[in-house]
PDB file of N, CA and C in Angstrom:
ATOM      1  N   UNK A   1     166.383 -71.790 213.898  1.00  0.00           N
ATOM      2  CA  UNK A   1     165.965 -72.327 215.191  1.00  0.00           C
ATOM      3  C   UNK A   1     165.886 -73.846 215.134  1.00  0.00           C
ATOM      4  N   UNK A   2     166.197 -74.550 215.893  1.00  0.00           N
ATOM      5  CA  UNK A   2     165.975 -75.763 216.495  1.00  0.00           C
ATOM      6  C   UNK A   2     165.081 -76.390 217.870  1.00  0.00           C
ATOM      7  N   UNK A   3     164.157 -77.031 217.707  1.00  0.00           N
ATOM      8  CA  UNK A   3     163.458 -77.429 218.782  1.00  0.00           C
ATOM      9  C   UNK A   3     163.878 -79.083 219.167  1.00  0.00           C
ATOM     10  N   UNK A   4     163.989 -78.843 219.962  1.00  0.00           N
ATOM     11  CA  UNK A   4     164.161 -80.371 220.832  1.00  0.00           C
ATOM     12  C   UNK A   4     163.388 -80.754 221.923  1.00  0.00           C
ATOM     13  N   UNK A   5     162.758 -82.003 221.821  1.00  0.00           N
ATOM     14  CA  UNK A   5     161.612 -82.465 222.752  1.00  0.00           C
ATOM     15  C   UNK A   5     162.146 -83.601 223.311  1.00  0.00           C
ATOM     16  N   UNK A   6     162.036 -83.539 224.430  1.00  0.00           N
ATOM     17  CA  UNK A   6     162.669 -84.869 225.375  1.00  0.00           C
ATOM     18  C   UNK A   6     161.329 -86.044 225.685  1.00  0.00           C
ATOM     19  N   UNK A   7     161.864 -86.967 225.907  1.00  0.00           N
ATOM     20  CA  UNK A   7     160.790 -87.968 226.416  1.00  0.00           C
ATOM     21  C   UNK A   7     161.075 -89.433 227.158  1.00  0.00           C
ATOM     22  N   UNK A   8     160.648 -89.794 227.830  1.00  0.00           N
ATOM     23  CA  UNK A   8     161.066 -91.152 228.229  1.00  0.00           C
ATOM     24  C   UNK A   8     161.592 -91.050 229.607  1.00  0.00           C
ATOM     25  N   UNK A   9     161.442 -90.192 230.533  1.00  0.00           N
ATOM     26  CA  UNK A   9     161.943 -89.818 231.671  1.00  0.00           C
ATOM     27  C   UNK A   9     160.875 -91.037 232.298  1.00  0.00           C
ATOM     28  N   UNK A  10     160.939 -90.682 233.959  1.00  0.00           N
ATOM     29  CA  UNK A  10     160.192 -91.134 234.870  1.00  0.00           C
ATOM     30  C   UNK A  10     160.460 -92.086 236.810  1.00  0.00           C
ATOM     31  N   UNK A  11     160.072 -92.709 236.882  1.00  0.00           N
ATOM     32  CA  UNK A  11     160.373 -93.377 238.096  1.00  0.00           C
ATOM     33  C   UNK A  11     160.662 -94.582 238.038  1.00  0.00           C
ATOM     34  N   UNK A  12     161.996 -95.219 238.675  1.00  0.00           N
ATOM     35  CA  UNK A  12     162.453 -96.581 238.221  1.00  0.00           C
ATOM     36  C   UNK A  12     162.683 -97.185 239.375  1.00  0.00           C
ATOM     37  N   UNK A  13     163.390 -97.965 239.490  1.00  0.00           N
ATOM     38  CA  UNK A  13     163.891 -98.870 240.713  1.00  0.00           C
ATOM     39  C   UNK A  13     165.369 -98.878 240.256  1.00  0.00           C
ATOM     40  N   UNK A  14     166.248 -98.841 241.593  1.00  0.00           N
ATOM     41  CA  UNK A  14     167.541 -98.954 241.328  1.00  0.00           C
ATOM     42  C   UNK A  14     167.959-100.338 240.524  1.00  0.00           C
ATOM     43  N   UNK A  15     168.956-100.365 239.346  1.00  0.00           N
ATOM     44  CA  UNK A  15     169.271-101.702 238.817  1.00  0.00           C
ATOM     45  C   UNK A  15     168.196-101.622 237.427  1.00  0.00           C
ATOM     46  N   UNK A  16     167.104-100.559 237.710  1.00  0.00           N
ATOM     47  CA  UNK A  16     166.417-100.935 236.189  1.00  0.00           C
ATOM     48  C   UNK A  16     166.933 -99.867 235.247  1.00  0.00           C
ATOM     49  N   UNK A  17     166.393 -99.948 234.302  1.00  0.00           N
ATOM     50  CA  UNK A  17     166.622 -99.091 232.854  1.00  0.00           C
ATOM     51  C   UNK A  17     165.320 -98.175 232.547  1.00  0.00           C
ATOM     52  N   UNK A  18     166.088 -97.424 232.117  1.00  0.00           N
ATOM     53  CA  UNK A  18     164.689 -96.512 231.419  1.00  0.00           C
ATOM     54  C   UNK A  18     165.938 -96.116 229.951  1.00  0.00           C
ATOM     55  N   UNK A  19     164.611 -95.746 228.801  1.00  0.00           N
ATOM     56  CA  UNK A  19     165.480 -95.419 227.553  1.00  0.00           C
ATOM     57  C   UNK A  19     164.820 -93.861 227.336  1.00  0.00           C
ATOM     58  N   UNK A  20     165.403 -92.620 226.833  1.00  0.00           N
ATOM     59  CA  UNK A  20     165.438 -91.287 227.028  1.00  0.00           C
ATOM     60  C   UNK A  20     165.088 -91.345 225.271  1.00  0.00           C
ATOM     61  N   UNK A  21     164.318 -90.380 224.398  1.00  0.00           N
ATOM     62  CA  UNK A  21     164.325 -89.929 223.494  1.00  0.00           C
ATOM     63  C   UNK A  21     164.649 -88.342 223.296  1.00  0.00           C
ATOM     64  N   UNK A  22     164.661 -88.149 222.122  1.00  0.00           N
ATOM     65  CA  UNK A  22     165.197 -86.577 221.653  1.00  0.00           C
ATOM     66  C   UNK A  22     164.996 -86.565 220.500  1.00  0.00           C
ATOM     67  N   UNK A  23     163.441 -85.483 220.217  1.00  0.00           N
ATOM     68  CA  UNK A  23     163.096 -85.776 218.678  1.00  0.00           C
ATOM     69  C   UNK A  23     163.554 -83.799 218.583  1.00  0.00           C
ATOM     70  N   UNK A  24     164.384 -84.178 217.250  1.00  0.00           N
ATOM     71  CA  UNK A  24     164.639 -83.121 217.050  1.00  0.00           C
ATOM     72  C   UNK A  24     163.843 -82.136 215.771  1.00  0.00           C
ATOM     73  N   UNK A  25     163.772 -80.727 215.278  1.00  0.00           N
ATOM     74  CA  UNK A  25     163.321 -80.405 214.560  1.00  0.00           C
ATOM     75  C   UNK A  25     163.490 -79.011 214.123  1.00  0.00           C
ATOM     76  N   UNK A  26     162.924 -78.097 213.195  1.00  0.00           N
ATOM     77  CA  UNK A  26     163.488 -76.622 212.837  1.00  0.00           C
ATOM     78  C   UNK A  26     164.010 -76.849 211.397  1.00  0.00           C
ATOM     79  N   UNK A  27     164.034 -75.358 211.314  1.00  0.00           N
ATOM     80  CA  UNK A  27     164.294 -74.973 209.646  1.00  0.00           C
ATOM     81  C   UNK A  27     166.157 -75.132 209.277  1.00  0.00           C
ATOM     82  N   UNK A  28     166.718 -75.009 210.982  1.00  0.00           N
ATOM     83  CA  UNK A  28     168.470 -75.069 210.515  1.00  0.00           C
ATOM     84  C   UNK A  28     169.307 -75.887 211.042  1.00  0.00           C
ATOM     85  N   UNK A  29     167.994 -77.685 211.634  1.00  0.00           N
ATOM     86  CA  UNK A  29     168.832 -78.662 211.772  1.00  0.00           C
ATOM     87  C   UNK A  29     169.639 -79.119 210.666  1.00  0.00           C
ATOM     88  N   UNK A  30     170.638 -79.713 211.322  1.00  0.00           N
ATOM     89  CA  UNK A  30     171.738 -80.571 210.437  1.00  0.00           C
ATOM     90  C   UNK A  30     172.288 -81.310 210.741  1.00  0.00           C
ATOM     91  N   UNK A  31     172.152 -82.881 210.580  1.00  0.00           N
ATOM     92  CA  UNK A  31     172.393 -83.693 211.035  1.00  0.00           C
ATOM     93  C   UNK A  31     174.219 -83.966 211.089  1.00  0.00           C
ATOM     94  N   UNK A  32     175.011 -82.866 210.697  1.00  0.00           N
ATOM     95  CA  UNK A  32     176.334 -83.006 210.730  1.00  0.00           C
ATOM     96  C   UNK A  32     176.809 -82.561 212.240  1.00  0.00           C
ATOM     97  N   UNK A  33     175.979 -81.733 213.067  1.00  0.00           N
ATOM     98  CA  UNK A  33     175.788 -81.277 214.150  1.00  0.00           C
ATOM     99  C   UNK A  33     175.658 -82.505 215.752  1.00  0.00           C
ATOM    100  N   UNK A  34     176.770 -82.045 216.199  1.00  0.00           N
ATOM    101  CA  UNK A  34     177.347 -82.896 217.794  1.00  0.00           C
ATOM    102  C   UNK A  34     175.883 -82.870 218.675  1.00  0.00           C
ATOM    103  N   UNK A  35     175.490 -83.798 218.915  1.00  0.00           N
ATOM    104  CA  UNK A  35     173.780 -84.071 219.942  1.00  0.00           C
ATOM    105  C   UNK A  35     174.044 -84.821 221.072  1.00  0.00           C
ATOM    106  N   UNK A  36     173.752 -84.997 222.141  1.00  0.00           N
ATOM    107  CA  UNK A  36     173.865 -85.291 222.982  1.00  0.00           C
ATOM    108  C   UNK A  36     173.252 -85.092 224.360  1.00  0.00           C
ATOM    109  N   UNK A  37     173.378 -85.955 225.489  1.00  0.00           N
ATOM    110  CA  UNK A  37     172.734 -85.074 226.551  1.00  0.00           C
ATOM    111  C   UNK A  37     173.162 -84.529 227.956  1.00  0.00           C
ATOM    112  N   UNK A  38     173.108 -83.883 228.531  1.00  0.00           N
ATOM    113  CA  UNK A  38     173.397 -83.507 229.861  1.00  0.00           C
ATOM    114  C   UNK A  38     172.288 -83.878 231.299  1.00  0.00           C
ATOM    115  N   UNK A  39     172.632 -83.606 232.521  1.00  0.00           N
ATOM    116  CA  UNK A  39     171.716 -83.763 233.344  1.00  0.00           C
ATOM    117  C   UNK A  39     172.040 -82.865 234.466  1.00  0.00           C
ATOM    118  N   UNK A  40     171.097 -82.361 234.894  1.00  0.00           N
ATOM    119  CA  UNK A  40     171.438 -82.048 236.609  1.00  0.00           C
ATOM    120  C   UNK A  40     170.155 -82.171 237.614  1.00  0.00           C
ATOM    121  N   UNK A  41     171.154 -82.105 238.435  1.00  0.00           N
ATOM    122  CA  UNK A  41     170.166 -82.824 240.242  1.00  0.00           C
ATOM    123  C   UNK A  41     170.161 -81.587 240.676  1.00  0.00           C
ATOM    124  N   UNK A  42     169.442 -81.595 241.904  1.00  0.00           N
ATOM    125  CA  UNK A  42     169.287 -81.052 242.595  1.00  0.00           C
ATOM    126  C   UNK A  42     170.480 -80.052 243.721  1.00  0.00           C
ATOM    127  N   UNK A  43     170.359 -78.608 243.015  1.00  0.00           N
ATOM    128  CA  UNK A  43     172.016 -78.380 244.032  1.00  0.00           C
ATOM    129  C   UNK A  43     172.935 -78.573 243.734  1.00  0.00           C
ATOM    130  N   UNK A  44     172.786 -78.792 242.256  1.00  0.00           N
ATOM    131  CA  UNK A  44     174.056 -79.188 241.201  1.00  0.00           C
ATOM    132  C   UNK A  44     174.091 -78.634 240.193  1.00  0.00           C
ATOM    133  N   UNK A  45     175.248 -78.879 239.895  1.00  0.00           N
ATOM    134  CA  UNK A  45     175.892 -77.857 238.632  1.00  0.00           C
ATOM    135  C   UNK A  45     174.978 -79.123 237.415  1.00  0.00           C
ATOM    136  N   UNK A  46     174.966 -78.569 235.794  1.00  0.00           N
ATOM    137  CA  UNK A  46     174.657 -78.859 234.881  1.00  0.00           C
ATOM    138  C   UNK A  46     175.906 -79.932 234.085  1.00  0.00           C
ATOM    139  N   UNK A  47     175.543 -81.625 234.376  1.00  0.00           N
ATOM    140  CA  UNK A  47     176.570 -82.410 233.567  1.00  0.00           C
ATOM    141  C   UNK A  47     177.015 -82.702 232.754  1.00  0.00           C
ATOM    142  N   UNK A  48     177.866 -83.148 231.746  1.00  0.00           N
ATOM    143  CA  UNK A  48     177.774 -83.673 230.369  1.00  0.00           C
ATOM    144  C   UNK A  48     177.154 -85.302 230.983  1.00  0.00           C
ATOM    145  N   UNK A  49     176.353 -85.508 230.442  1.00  0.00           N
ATOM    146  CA  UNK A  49     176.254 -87.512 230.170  1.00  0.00           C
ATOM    147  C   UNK A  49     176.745 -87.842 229.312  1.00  0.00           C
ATOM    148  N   UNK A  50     176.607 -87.357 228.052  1.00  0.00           N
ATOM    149  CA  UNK A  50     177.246 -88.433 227.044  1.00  0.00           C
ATOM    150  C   UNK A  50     176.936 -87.483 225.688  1.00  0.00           C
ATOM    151  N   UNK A  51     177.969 -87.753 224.630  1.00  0.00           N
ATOM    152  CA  UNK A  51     177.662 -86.981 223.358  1.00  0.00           C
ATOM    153  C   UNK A  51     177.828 -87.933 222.249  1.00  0.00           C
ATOM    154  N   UNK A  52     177.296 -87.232 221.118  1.00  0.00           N
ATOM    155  CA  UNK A  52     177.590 -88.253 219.805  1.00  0.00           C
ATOM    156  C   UNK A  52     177.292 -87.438 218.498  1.00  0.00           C
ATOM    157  N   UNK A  53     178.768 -88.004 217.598  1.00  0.00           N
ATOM    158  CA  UNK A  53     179.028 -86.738 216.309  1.00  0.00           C
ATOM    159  C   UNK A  53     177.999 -87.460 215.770  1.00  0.00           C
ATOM    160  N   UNK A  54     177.854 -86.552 214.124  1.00  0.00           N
ATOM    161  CA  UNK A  54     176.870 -87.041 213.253  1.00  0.00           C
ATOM    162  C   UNK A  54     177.258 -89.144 212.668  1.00  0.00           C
ATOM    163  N   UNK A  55     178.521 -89.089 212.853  1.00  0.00           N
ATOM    164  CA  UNK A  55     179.234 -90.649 212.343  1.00  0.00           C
ATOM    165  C   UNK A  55     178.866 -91.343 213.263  1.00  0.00           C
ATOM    166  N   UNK A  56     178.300 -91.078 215.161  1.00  0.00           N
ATOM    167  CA  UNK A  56     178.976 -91.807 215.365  1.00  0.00           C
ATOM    168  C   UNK A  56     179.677 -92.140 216.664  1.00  0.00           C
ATOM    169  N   UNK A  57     180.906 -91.717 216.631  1.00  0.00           N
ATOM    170  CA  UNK A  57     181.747 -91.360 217.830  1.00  0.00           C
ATOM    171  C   UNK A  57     180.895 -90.453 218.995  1.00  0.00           C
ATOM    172  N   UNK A  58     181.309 -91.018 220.332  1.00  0.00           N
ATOM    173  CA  UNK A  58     180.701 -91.017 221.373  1.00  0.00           C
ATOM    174  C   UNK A  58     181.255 -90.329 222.246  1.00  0.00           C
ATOM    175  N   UNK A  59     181.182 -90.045 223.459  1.00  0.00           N
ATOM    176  CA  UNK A  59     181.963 -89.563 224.465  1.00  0.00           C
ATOM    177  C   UNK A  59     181.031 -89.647 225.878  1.00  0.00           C
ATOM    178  N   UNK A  60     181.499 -90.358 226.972  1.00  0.00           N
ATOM    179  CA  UNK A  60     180.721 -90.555 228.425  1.00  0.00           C
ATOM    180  C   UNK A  60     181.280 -90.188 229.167  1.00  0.00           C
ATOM    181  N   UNK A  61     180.681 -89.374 230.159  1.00  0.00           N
ATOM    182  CA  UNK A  61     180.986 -89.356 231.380  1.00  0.00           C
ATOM    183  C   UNK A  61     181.459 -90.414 231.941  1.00  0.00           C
ATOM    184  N   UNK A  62     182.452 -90.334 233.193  1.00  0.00           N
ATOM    185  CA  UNK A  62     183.211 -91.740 233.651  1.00  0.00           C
ATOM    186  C   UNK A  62     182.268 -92.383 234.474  1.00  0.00           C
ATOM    187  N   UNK A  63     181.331 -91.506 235.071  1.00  0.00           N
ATOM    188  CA  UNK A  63     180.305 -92.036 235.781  1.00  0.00           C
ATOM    189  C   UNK A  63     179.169 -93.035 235.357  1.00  0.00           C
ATOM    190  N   UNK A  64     178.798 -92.679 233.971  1.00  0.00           N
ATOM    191  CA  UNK A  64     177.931 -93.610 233.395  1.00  0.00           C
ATOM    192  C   UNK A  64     178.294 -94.385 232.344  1.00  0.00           C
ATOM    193  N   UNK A  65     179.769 -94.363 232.180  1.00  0.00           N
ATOM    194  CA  UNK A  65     180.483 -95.757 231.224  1.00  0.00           C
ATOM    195  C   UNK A  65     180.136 -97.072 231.721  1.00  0.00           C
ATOM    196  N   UNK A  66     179.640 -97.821 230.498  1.00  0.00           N
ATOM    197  CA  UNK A  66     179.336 -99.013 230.503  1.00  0.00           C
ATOM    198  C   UNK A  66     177.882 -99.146 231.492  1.00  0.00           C
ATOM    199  N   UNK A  67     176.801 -98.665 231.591  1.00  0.00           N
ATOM    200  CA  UNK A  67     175.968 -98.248 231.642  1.00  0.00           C
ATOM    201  C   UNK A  67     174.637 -97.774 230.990  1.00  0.00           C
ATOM    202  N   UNK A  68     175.022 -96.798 230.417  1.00  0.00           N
ATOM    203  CA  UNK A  68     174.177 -95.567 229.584  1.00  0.00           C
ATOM    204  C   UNK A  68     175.103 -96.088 227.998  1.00  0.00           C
ATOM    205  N   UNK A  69     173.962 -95.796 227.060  1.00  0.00           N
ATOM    206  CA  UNK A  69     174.171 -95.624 225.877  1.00  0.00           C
ATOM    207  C   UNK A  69     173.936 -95.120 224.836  1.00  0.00           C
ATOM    208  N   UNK A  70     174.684 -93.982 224.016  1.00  0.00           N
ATOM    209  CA  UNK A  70     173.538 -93.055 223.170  1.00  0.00           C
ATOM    210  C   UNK A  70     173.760 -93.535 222.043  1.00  0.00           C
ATOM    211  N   UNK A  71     172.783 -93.255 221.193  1.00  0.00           N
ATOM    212  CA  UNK A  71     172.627 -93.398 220.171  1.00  0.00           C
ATOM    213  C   UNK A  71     171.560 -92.197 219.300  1.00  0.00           C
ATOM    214  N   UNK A  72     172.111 -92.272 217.740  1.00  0.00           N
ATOM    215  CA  UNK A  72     171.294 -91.069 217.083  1.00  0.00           C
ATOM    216  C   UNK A  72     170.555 -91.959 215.643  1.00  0.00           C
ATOM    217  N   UNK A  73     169.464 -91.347 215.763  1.00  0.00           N
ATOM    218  CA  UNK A  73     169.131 -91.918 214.220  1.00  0.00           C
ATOM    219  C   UNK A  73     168.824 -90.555 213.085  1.00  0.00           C
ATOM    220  N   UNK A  74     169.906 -90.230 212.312  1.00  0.00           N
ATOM    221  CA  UNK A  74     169.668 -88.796 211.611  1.00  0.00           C
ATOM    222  C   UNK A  74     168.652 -88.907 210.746  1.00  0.00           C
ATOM    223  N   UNK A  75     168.266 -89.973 210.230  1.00  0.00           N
ATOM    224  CA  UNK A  75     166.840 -89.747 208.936  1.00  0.00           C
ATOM    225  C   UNK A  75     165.921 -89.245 209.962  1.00  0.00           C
ATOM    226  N   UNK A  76     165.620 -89.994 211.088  1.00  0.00           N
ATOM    227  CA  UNK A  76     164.914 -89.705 212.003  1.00  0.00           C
ATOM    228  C   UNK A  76     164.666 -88.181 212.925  1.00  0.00           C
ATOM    229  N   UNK A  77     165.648 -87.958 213.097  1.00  0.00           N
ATOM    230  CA  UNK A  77     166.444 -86.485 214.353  1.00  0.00           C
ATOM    231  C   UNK A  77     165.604 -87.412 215.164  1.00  0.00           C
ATOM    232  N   UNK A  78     166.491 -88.140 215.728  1.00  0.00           N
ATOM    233  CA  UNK A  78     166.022 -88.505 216.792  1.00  0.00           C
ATOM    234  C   UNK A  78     167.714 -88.944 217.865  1.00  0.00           C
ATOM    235  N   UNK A  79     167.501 -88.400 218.690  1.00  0.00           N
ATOM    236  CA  UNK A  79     168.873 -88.899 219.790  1.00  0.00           C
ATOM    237  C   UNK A  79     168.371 -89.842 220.914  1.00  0.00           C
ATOM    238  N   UNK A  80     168.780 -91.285 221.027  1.00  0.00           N
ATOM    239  CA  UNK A  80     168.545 -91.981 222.377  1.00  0.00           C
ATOM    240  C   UNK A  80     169.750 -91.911 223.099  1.00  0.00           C
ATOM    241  N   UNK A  81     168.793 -91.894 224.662  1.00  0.00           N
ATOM    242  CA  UNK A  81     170.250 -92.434 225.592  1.00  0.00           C
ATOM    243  C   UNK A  81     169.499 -93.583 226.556  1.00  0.00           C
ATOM    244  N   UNK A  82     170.181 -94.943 226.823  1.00  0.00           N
ATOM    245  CA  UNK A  82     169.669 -95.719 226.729  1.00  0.00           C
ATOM    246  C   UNK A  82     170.339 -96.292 228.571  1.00  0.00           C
ATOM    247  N   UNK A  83     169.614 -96.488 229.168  1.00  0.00           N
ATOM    248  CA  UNK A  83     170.041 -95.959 230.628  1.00  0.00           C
ATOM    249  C   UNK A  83     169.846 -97.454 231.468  1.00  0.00           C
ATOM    250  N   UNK A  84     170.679 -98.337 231.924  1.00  0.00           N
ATOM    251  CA  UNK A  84     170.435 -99.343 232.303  1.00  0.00           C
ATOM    252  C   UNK A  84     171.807 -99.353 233.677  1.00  0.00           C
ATOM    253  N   UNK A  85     171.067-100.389 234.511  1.00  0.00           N
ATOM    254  CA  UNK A  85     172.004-100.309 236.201  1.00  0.00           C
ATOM    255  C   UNK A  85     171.572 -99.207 236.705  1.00  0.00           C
ATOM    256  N   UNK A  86     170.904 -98.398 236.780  1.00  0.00           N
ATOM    257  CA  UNK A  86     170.368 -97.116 237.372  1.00  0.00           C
ATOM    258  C   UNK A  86     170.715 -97.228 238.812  1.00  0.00           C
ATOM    259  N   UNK A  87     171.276 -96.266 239.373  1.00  0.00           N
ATOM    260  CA  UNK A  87     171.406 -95.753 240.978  1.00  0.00           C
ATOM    261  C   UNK A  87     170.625 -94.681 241.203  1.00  0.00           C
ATOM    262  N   UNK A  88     170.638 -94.670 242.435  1.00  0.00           N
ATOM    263  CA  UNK A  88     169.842 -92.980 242.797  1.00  0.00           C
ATOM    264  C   UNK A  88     170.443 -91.827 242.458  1.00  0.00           C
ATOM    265  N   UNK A  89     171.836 -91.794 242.093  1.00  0.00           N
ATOM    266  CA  UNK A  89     172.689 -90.968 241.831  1.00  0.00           C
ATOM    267  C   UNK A  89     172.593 -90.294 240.625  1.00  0.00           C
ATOM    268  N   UNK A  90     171.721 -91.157 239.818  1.00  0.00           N
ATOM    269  CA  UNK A  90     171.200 -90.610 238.583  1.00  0.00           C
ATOM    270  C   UNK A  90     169.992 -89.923 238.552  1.00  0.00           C
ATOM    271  N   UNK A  91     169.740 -89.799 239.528  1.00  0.00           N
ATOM    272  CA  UNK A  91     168.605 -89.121 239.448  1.00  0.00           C
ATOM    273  C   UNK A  91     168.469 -87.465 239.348  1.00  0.00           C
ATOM    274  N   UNK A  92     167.510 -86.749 238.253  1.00  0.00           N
ATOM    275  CA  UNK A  92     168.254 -85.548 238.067  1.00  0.00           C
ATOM    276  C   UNK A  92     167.700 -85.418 237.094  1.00  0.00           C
ATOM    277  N   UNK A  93     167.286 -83.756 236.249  1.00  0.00           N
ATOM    278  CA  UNK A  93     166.808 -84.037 235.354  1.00  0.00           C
ATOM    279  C   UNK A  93     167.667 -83.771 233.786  1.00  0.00           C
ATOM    280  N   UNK A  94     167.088 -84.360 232.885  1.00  0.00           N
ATOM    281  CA  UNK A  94     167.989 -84.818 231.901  1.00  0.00           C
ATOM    282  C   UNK A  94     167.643 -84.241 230.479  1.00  0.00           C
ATOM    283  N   UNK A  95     168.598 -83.479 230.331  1.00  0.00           N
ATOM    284  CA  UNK A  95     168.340 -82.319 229.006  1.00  0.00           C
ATOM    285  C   UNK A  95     169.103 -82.811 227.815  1.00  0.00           C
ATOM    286  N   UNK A  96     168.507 -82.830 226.600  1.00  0.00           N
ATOM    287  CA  UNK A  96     168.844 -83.159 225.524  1.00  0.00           C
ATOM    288  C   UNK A  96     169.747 -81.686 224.673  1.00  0.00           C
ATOM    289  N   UNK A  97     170.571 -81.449 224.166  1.00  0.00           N
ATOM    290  CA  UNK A  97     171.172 -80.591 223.635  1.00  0.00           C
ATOM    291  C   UNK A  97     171.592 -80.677 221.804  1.00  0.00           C
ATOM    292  N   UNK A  98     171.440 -79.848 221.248  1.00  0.00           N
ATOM    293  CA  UNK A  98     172.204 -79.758 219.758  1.00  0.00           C
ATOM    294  C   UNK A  98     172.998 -78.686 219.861  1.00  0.00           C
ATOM    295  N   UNK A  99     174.582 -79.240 219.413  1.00  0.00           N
ATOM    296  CA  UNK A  99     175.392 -78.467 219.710  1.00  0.00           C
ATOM    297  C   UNK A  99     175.541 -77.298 220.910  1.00  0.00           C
ATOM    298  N   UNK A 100     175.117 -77.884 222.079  1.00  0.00           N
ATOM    299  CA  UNK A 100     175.447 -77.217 223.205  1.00  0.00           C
ATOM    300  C   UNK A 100     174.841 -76.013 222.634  1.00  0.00           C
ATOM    301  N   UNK A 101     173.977 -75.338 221.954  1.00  0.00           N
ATOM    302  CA  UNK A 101     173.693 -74.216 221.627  1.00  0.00           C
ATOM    303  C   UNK A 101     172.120 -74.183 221.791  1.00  0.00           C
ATOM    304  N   UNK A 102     171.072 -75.149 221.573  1.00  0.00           N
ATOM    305  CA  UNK A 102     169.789 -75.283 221.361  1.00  0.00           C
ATOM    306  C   UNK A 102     169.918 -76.606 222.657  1.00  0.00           C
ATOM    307  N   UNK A 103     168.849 -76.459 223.745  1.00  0.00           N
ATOM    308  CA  UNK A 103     168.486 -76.839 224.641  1.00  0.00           C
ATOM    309  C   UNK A 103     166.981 -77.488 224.465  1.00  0.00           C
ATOM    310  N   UNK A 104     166.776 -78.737 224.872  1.00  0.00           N
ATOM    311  CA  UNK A 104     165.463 -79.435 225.325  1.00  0.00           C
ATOM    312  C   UNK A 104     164.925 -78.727 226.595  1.00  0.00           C
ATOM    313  N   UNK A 105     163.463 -79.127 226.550  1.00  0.00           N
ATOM    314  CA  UNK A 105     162.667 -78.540 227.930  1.00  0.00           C
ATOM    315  C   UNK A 105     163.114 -79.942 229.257  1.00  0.00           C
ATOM    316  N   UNK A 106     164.071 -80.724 229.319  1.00  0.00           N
ATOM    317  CA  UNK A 106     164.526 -81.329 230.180  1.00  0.00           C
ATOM    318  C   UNK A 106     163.470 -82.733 230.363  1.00  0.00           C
ATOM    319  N   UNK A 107     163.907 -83.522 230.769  1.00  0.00           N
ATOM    320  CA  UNK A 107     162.873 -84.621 231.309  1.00  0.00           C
ATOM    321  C   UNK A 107     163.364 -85.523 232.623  1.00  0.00           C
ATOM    322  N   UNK A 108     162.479 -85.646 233.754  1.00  0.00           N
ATOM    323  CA  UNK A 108     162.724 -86.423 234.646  1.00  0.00           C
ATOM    324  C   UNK A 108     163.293 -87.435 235.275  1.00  0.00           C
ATOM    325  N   UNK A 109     164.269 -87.632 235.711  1.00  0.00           N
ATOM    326  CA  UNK A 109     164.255 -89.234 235.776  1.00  0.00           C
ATOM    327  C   UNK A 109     164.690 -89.224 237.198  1.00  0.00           C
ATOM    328  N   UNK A 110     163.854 -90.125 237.756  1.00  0.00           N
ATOM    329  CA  UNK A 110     163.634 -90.801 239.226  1.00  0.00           C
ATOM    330  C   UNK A 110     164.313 -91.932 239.168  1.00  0.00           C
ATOM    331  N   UNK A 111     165.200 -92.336 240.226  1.00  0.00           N
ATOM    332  CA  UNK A 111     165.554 -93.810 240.770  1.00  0.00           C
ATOM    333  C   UNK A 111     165.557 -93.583 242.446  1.00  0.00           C
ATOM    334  N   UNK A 112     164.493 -94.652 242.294  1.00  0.00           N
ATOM    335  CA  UNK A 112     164.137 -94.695 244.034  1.00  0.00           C
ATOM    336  C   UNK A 112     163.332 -96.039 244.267  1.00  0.00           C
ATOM    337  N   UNK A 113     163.810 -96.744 245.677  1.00  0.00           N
ATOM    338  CA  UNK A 113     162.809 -97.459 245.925  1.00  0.00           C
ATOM    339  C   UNK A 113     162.094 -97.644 246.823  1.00  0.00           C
TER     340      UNK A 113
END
């Protein structure tokens, strides 16, 4: 099993940043394992945002390129996604994943002004 805890959600103003955590944990993490996160809104299907191998290599949605930025720290299990220019469009809530197989309890994120 793997547990994943999200954090760093909340209410912003369009144009600001908020930064997302993902502390990971369990008896059969492995930091060789693809982490990353997804999001969905309201009335919407479930997105990819952005992924990242154990090295490294990344992958974004076209929507939040040059924008959003993830990052992992494996000594840590910890996954950031690092969220700056915010629209309302992002708004939605935002699930942390290990290997698309083990799911976070999701976390908030508001852009409104």
């Amino acid at each position: 099993q793997v547990q994943l805890v999200e954090s760093g959600g909340g209410l912003v103003q369009p144009g600001g940043s908020l930064r997302l955590s993902c502390a990971a944990s369990g008896r059969v993490f492995s930091i060789s394992v693809i982490m990353g996160w997804y999001r969905q809104a309201p009335g919407k299907e479930r997105e990819l945002v952005a992924d990242i191998t154990s090295s490294g290599s990344t992958n974004y949605a076209d929507s939040v390129k040059g924008r959003f930025t993830i990052s992992r720290d494996n000594a840590k299990k910890i996954v950031y996604l690092q969220m700056n220019s915010l629209k309302p469009e992002d708004t939605a809530v935002y699930y942390c994943h290990y290997a698309r197989v083990y799911w976070g309890q999701g976390t908030q994120v508001t852009v409104s002004s």
